[in-house]
Protein backbone atom coordinates (compact mmCIF):
# COMPACT_ATOMS: atom_id res chain seq x y z
CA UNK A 1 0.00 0.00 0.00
CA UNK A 2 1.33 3.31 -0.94
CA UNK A 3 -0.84 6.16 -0.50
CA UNK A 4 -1.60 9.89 0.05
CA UNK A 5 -4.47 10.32 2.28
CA UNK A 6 -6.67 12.81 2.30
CA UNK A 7 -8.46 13.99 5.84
CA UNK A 8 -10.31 16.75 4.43
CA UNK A 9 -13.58 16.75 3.16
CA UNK A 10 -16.73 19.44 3.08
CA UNK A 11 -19.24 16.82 4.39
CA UNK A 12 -17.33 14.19 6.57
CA UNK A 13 -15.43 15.22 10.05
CA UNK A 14 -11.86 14.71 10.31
CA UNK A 15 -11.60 12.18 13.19
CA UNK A 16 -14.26 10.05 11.19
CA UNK A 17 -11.85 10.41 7.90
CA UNK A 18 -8.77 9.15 10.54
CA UNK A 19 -10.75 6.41 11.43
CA UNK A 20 -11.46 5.53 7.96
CA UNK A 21 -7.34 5.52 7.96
CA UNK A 22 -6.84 3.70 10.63
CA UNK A 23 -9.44 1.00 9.09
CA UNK A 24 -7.73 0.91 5.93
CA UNK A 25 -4.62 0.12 7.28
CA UNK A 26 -5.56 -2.27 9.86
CA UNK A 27 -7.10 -4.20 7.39
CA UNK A 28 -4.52 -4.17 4.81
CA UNK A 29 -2.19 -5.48 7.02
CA UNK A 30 -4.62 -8.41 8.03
CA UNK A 31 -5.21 -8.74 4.48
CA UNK A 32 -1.11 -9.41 4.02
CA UNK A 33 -0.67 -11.82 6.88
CA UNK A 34 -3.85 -13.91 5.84
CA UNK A 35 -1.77 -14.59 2.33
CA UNK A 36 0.12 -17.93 1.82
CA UNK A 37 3.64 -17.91 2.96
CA UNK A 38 6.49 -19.01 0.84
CA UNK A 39 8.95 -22.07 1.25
CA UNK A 40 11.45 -21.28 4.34
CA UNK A 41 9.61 -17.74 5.09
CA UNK A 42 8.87 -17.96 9.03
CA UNK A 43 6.09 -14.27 8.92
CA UNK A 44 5.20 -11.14 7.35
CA UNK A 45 7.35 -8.49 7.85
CA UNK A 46 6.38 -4.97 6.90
CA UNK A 47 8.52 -2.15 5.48
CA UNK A 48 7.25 1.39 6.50
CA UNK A 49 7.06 4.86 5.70
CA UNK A 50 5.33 7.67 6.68
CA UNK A 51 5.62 11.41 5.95
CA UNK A 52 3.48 14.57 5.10
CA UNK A 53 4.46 13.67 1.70
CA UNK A 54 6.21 10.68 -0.54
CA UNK A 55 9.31 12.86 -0.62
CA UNK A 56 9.26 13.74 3.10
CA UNK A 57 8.35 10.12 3.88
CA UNK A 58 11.08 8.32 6.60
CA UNK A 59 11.09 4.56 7.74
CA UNK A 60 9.08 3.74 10.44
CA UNK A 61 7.99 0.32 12.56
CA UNK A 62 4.79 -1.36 11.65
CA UNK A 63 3.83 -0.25 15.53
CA UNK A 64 4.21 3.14 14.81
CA UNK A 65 1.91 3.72 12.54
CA UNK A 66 -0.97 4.95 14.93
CA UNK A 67 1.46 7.14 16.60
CA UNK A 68 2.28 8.86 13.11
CA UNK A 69 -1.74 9.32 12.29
CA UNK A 70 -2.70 10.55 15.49
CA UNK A 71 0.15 12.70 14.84
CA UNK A 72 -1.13 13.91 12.02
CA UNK A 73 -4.69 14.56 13.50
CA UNK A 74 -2.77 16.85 16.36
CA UNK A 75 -0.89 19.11 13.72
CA UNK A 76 -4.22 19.27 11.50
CA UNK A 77 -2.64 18.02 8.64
CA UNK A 78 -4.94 18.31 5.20
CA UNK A 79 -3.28 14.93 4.28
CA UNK A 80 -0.31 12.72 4.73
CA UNK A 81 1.50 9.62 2.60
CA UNK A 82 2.17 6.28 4.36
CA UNK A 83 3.72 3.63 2.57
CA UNK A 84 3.37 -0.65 3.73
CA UNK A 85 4.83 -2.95 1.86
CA UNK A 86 5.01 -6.57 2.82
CA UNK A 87 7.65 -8.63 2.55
CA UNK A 88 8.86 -12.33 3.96
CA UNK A 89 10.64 -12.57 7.72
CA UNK A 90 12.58 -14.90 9.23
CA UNK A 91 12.77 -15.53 12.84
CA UNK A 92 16.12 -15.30 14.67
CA UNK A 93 16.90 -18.07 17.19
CA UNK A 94 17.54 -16.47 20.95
CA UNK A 95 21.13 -16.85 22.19
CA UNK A 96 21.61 -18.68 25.57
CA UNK A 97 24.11 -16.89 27.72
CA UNK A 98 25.45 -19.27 30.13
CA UNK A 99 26.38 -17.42 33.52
């Protein structure tokens, strides 16, 4: 998903259009980790970005991503570009430390 949206609009409220966000990208990402995973591919991992707009846009963590649109709802932005891509994970095994 890479997209530019829009939180103005002359009939619907701005915390209702950042819900509609939030909705979107909650179910994208649902959407992404429902899909069939390849040979040797443990998850879905997810490549962020977020910025006020697809030039401006930095990494970010998948957890994040709320922070950044409520963020965006505080500074009254009239829209903002956020940017999930998914892509295959692998797990790392835990080190024992033997003390």
């Amino acid at each position: 998903m890479k997209k530019t949206f829009k939180v103005t609009h002359p009939k619907i409220k701005k915390d209702r259009l950042i819900e509609a966000v939030r909705h979107d990208v909650k179910k994208y990402i649902k959407r992404e980790r429902n899909k069939k995973l390849p040979d040797g591919v443990d998850f879905w991992d997810f490549d962020c970005k977020y910025g006020n707009t697809e030039e401006e846009a930095k990494e970010i963590h998948l957890s994040e991503i709320n922070k950044y649109i409520d963020q965006a709802q505080q500074q009254q932005l009239d829209s903002f570009y956020l940017e999930i891509l998914a892509k295959p994970g692998h797990r790392m095994k835990k080190t024992t430390s033997n003390d």
